[in-house]
PDB file of N, CA and C in Angstrom:
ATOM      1  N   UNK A   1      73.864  -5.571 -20.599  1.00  0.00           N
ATOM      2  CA  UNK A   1      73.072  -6.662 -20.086  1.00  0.00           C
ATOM      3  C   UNK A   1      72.849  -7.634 -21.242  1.00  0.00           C
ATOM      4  N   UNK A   2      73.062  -9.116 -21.037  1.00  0.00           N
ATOM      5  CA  UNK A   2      72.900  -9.853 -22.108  1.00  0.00           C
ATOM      6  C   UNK A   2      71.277  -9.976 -22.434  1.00  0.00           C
ATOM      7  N   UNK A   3      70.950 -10.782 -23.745  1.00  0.00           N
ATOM      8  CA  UNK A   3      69.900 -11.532 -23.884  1.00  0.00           C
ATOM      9  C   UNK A   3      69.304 -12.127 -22.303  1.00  0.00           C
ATOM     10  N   UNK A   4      69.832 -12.891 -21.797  1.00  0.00           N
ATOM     11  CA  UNK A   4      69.554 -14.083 -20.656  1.00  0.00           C
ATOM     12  C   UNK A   4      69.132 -13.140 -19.738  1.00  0.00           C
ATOM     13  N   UNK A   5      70.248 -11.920 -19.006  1.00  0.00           N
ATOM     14  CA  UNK A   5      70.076 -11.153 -18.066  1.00  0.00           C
ATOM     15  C   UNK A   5      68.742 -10.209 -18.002  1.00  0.00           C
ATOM     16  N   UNK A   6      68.438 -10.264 -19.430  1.00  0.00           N
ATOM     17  CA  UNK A   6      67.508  -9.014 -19.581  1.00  0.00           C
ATOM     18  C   UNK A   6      65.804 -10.350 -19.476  1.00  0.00           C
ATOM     19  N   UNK A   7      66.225 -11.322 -20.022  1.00  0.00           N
ATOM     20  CA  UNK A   7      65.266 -12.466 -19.716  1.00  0.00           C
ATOM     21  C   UNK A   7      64.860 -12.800 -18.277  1.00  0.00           C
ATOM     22  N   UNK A   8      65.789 -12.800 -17.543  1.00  0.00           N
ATOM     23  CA  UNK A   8      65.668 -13.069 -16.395  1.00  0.00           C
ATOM     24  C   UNK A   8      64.885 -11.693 -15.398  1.00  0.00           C
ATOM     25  N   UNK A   9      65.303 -10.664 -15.876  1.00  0.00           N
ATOM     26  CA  UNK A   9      64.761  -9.606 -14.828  1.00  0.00           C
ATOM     27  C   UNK A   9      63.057  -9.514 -15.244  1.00  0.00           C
ATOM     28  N   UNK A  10      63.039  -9.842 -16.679  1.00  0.00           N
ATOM     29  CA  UNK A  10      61.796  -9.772 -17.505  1.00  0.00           C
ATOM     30  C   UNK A  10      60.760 -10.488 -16.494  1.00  0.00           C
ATOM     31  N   UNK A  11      61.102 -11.800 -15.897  1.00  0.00           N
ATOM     32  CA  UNK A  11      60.544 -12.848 -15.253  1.00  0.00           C
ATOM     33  C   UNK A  11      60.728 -12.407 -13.920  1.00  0.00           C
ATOM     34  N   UNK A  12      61.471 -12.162 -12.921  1.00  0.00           N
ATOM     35  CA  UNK A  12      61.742 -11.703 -12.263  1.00  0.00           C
ATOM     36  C   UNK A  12      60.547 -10.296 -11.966  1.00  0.00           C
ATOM     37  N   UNK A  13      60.616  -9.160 -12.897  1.00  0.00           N
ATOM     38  CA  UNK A  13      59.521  -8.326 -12.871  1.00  0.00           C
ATOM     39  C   UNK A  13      58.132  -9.008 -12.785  1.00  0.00           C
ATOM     40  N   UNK A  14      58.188 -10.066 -14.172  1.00  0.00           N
ATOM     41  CA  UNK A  14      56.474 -10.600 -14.292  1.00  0.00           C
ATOM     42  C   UNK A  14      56.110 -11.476 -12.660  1.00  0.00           C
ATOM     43  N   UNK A  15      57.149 -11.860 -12.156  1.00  0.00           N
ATOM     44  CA  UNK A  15      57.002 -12.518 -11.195  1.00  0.00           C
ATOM     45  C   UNK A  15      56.422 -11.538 -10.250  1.00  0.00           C
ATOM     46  N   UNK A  16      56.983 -10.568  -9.845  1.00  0.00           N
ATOM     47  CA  UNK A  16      56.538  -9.573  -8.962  1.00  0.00           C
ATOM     48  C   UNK A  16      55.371  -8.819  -9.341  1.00  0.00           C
ATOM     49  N   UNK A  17      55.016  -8.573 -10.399  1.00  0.00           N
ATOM     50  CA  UNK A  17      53.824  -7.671 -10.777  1.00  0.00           C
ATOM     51  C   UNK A  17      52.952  -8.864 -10.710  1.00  0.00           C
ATOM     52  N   UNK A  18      53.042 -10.138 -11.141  1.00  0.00           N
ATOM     53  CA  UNK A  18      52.031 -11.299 -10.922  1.00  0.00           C
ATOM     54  C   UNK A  18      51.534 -11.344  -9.355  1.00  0.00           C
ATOM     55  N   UNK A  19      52.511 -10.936  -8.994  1.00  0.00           N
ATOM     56  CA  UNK A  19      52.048 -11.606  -7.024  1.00  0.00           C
ATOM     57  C   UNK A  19      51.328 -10.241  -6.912  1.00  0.00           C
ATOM     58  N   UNK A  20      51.590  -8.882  -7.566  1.00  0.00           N
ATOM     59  CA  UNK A  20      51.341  -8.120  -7.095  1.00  0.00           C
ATOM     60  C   UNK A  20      50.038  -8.217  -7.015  1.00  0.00           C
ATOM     61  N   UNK A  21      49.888  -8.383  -8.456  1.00  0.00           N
ATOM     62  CA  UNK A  21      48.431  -8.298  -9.218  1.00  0.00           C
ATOM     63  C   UNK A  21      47.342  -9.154  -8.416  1.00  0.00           C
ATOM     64  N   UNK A  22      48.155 -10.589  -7.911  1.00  0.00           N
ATOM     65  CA  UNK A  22      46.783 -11.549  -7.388  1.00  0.00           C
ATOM     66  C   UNK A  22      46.772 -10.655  -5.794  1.00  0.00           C
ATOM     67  N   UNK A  23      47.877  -9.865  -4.690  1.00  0.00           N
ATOM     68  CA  UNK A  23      47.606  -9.183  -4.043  1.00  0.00           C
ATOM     69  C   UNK A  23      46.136  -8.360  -4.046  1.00  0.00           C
ATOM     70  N   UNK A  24      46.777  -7.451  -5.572  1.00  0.00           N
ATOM     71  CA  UNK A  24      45.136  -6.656  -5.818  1.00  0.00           C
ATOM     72  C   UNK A  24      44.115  -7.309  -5.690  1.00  0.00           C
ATOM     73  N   UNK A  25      43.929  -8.156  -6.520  1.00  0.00           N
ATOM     74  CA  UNK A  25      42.797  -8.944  -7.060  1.00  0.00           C
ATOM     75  C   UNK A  25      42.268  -9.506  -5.226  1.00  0.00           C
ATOM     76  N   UNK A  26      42.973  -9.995  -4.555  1.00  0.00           N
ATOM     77  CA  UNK A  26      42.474 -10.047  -2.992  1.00  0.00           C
ATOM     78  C   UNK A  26      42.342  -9.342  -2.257  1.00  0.00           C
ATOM     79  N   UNK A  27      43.117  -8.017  -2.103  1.00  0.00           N
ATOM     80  CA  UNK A  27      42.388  -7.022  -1.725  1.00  0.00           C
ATOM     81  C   UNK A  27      40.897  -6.213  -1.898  1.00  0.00           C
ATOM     82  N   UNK A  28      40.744  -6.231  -3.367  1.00  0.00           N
ATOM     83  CA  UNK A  28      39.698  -5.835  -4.027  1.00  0.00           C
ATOM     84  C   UNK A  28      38.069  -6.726  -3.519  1.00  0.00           C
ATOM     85  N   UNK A  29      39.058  -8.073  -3.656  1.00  0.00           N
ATOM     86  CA  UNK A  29      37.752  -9.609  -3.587  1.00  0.00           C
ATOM     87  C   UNK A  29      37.267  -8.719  -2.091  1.00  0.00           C
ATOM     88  N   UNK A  30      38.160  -9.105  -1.222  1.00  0.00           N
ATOM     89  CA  UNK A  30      37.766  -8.903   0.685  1.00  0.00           C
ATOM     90  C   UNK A  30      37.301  -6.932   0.699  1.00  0.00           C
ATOM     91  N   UNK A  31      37.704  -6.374  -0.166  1.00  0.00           N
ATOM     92  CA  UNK A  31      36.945  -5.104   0.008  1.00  0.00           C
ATOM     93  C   UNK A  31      35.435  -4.695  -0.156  1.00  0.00           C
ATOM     94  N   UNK A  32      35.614  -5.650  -1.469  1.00  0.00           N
ATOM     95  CA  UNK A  32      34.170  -6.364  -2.052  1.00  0.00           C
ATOM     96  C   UNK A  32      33.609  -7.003  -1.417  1.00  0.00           C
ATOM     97  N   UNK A  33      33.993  -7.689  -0.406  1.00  0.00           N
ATOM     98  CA  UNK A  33      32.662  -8.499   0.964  1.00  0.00           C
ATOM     99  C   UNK A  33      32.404  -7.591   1.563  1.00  0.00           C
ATOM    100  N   UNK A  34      33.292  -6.684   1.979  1.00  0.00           N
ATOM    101  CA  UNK A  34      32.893  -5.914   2.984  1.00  0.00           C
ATOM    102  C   UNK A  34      32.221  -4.971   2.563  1.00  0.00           C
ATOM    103  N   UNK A  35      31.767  -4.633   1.533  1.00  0.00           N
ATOM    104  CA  UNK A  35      31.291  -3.916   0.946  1.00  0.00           C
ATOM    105  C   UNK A  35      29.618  -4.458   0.809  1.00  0.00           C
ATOM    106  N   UNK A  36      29.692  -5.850   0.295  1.00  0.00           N
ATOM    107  CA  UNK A  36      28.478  -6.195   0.131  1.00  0.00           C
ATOM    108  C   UNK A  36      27.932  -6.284   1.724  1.00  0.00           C
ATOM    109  N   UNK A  37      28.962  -7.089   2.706  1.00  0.00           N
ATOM    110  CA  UNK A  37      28.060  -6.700   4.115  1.00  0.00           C
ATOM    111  C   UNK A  37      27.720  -6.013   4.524  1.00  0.00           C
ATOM    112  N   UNK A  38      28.238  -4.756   4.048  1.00  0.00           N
ATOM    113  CA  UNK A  38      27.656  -3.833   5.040  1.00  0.00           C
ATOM    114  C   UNK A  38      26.271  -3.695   4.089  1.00  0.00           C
ATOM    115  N   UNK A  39      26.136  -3.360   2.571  1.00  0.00           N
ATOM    116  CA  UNK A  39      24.640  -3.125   2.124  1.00  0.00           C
ATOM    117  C   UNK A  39      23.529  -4.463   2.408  1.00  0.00           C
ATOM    118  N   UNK A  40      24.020  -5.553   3.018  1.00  0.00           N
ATOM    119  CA  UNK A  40      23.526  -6.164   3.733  1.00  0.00           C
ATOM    120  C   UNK A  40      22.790  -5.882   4.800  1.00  0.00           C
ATOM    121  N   UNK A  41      23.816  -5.511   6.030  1.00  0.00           N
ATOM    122  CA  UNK A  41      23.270  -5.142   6.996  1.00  0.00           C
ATOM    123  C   UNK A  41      22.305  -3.874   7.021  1.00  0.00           C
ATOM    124  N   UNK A  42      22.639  -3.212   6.307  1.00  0.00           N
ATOM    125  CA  UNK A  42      21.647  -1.961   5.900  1.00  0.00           C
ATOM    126  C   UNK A  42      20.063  -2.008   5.668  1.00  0.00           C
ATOM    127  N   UNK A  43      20.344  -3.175   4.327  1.00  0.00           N
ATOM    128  CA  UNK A  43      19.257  -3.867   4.111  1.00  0.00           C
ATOM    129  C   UNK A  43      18.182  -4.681   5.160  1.00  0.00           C
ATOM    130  N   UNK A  44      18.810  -4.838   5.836  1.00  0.00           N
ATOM    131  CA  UNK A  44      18.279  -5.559   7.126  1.00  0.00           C
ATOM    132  C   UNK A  44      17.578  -4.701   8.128  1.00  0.00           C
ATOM    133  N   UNK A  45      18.559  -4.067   8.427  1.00  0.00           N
ATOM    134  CA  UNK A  45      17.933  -2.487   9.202  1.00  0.00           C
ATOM    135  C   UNK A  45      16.698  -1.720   9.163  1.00  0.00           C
ATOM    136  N   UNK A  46      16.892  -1.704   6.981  1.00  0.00           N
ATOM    137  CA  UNK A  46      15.884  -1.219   6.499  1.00  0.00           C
ATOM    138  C   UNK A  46      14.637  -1.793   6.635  1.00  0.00           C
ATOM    139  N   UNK A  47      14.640  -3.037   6.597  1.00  0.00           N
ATOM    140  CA  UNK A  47      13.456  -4.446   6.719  1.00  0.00           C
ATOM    141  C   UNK A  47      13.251  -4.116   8.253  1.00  0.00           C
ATOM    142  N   UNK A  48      13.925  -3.988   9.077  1.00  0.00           N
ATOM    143  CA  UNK A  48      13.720  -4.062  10.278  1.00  0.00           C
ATOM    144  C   UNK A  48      12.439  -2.653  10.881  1.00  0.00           C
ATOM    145  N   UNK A  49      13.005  -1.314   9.734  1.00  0.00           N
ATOM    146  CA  UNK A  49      12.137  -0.962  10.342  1.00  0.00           C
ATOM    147  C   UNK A  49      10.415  -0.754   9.319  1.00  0.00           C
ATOM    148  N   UNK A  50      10.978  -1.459   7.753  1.00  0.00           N
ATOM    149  CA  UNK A  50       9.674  -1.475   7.284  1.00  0.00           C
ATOM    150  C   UNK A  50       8.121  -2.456   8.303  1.00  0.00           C
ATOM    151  N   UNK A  51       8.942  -3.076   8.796  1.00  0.00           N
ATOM    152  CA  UNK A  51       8.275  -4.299   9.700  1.00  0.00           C
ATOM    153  C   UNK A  51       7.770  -3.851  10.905  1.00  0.00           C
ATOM    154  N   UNK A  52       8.061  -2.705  11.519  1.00  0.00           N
ATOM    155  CA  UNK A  52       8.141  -1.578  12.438  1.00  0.00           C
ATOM    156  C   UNK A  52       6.825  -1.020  12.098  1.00  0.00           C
ATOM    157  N   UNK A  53       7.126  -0.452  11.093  1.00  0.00           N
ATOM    158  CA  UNK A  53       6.414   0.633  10.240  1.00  0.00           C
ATOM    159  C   UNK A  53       4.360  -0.330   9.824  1.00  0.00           C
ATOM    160  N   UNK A  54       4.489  -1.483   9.511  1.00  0.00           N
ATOM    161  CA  UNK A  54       3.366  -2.288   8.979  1.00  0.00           C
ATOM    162  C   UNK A  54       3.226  -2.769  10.233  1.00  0.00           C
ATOM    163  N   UNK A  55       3.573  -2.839  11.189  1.00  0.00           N
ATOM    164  CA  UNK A  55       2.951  -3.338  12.648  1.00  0.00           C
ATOM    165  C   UNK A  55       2.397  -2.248  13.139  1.00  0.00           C
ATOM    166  N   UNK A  56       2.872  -0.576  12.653  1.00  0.00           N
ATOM    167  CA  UNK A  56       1.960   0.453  13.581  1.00  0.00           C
ATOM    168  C   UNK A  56       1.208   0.551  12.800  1.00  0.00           C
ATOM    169  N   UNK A  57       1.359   0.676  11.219  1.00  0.00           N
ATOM    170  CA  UNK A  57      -0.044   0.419  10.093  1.00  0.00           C
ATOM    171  C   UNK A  57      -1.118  -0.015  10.494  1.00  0.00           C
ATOM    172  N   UNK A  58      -0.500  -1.250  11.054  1.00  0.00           N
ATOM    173  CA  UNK A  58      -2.031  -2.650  11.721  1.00  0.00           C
ATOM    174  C   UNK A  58      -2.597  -1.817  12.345  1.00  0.00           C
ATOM    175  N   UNK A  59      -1.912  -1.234  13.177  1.00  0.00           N
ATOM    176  CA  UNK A  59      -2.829  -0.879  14.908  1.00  0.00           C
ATOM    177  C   UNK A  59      -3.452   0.199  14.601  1.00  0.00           C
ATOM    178  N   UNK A  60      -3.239   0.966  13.680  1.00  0.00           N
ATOM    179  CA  UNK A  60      -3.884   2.610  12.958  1.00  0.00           C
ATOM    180  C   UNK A  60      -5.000   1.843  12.564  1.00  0.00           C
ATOM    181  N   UNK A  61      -5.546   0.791  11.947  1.00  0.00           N
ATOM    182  CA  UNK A  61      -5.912   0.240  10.407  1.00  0.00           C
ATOM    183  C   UNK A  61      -7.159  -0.448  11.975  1.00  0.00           C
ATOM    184  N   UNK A  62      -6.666  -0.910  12.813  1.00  0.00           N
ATOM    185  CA  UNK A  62      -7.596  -1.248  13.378  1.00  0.00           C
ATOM    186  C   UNK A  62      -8.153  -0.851  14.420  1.00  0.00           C
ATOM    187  N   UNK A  63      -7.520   0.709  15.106  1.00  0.00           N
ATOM    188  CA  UNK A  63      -8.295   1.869  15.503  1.00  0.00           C
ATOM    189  C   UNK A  63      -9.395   1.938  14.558  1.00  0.00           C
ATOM    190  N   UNK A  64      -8.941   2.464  13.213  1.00  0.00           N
ATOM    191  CA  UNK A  64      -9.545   3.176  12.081  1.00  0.00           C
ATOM    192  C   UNK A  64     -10.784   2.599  12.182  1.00  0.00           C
ATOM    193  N   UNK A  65     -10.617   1.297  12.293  1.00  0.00           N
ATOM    194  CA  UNK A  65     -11.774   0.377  11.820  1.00  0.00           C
ATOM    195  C   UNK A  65     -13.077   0.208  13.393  1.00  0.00           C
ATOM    196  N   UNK A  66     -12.448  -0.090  14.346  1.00  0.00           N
ATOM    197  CA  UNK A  66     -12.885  -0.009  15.458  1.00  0.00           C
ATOM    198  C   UNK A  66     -13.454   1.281  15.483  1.00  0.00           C
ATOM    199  N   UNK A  67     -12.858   2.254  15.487  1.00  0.00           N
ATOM    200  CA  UNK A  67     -14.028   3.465  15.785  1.00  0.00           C
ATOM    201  C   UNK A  67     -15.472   3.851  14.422  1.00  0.00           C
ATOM    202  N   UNK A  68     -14.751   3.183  13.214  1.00  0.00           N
ATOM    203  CA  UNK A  68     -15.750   3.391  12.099  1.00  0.00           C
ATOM    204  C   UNK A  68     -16.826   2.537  12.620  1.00  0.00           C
ATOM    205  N   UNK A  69     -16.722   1.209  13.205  1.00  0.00           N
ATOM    206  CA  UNK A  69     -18.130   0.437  13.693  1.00  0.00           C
ATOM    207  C   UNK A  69     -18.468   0.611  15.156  1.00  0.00           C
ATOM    208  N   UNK A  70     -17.538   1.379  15.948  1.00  0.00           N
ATOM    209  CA  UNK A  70     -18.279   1.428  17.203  1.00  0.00           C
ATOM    210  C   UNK A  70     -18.638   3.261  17.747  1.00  0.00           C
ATOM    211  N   UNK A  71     -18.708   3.897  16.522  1.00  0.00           N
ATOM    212  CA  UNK A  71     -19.041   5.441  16.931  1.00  0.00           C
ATOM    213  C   UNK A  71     -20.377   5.163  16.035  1.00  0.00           C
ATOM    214  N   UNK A  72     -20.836   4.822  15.017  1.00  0.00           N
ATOM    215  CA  UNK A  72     -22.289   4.917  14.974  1.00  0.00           C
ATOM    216  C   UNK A  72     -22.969   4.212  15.828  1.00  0.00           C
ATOM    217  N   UNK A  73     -22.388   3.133  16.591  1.00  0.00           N
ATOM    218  CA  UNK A  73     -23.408   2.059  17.719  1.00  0.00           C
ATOM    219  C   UNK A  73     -23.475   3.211  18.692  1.00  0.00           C
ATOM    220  N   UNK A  74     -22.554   4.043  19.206  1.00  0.00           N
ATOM    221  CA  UNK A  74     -22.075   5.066  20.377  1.00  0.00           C
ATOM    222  C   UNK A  74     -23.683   6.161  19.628  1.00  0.00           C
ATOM    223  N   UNK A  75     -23.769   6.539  18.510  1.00  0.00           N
ATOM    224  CA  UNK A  75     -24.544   7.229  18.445  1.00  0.00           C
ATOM    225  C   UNK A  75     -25.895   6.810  18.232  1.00  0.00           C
ATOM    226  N   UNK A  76     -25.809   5.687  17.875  1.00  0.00           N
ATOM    227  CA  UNK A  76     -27.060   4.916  17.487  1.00  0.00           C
ATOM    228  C   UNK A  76     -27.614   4.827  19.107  1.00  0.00           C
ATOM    229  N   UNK A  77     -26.719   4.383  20.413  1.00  0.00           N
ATOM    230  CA  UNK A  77     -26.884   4.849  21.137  1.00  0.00           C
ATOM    231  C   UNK A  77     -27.670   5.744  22.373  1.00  0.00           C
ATOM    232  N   UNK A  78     -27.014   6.744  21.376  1.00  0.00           N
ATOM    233  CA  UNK A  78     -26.896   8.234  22.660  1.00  0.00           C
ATOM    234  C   UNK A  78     -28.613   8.196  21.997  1.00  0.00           C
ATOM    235  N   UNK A  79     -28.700   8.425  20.743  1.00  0.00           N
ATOM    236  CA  UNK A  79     -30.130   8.729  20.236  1.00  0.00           C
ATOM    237  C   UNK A  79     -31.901   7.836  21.018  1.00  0.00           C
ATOM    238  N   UNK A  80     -31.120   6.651  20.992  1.00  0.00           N
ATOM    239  CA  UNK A  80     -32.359   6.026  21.641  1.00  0.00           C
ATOM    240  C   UNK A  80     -32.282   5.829  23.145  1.00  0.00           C
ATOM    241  N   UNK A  81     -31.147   6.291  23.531  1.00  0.00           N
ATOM    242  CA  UNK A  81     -31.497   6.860  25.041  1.00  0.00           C
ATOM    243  C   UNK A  81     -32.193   8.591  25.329  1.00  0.00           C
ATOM    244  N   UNK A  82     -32.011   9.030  24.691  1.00  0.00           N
ATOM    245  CA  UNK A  82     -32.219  10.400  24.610  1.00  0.00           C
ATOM    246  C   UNK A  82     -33.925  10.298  24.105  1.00  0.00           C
ATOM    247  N   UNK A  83     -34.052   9.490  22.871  1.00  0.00           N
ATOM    248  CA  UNK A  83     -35.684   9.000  22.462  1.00  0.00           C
ATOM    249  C   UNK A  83     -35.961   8.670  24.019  1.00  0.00           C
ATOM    250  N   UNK A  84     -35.862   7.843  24.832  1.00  0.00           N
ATOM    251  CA  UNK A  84     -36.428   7.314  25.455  1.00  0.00           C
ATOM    252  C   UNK A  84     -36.804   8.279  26.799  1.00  0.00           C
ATOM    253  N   UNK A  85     -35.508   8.771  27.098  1.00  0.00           N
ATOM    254  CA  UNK A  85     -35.797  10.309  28.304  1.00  0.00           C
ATOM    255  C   UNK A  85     -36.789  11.005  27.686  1.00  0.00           C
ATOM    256  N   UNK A  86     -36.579  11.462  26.144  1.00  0.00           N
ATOM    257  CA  UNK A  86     -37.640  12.006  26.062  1.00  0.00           C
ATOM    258  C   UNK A  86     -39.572  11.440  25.974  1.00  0.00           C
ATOM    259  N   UNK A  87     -39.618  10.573  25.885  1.00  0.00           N
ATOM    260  CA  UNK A  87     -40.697   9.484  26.008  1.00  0.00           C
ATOM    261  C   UNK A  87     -40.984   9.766  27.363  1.00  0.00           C
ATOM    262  N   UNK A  88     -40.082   9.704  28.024  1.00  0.00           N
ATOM    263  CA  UNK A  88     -40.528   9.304  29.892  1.00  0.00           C
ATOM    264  C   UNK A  88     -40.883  10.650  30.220  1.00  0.00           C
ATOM    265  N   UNK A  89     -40.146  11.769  29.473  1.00  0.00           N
ATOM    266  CA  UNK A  89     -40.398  12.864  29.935  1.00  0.00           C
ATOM    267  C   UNK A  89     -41.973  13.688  29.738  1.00  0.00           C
ATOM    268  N   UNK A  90     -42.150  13.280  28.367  1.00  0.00           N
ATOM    269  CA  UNK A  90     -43.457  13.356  27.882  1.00  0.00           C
ATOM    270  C   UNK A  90     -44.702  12.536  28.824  1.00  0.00           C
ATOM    271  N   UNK A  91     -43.920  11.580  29.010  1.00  0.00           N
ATOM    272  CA  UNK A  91     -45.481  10.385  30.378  1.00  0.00           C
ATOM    273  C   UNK A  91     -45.415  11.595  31.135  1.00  0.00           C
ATOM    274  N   UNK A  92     -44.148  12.116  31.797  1.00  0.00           N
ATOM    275  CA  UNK A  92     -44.585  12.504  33.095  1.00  0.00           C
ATOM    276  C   UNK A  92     -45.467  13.830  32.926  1.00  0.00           C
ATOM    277  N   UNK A  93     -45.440  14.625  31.894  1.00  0.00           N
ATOM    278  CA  UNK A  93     -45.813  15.777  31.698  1.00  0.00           C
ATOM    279  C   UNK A  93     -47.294  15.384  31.812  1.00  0.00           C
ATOM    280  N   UNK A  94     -47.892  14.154  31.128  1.00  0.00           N
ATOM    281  CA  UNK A  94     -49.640  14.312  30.755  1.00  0.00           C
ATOM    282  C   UNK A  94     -50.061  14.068  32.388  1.00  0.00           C
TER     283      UNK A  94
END
């Protein structure tokens, strides 16, 4: 094989491993989106159900709170009705 011949396949090779290479390099790029979309969508999912999760928080948070101010009124209540039966009960006795 001459100088020239062996030049030429040289180029010929670089030519082909070049296309190959930007092949890779685009395969890799578009594997790499798809890659980031999907931890995207994941991410989203995840948000989807932290958002889930702090909306049943609320409704716990304002049970919690609702029964902390309306069970002492409930007993505050029961007591001065119960004072008061007993009051009436006492009139009727004298």
């Amino acid at each position: 094989m001459t100088a020239e011949e062996t030049q030429s396949v040289q180029l010929v090779v670089g030519s082909l491993l070049g296309t190959a290479g930007v092949g890779v390099l685009a395969w890799a790029a578009k594997s790499l989106v798809g890659e980031i979309r999907a931890l995207v969508e994941k991410v989203a999912r995840q948000d989807e159900r932290i958002n889930v999760l702090a909306v049943e928080l609320g409704a716990i948070r304002r049970w919690r709170d609702e029964f902390s101010s309306g069970l002492p009124a409930q007993v505050r209540q029961t007591v001065e009705l119960e004072l008061l039966r007993m009051a009436r009960a006492g009139e009727g006795d004298s």
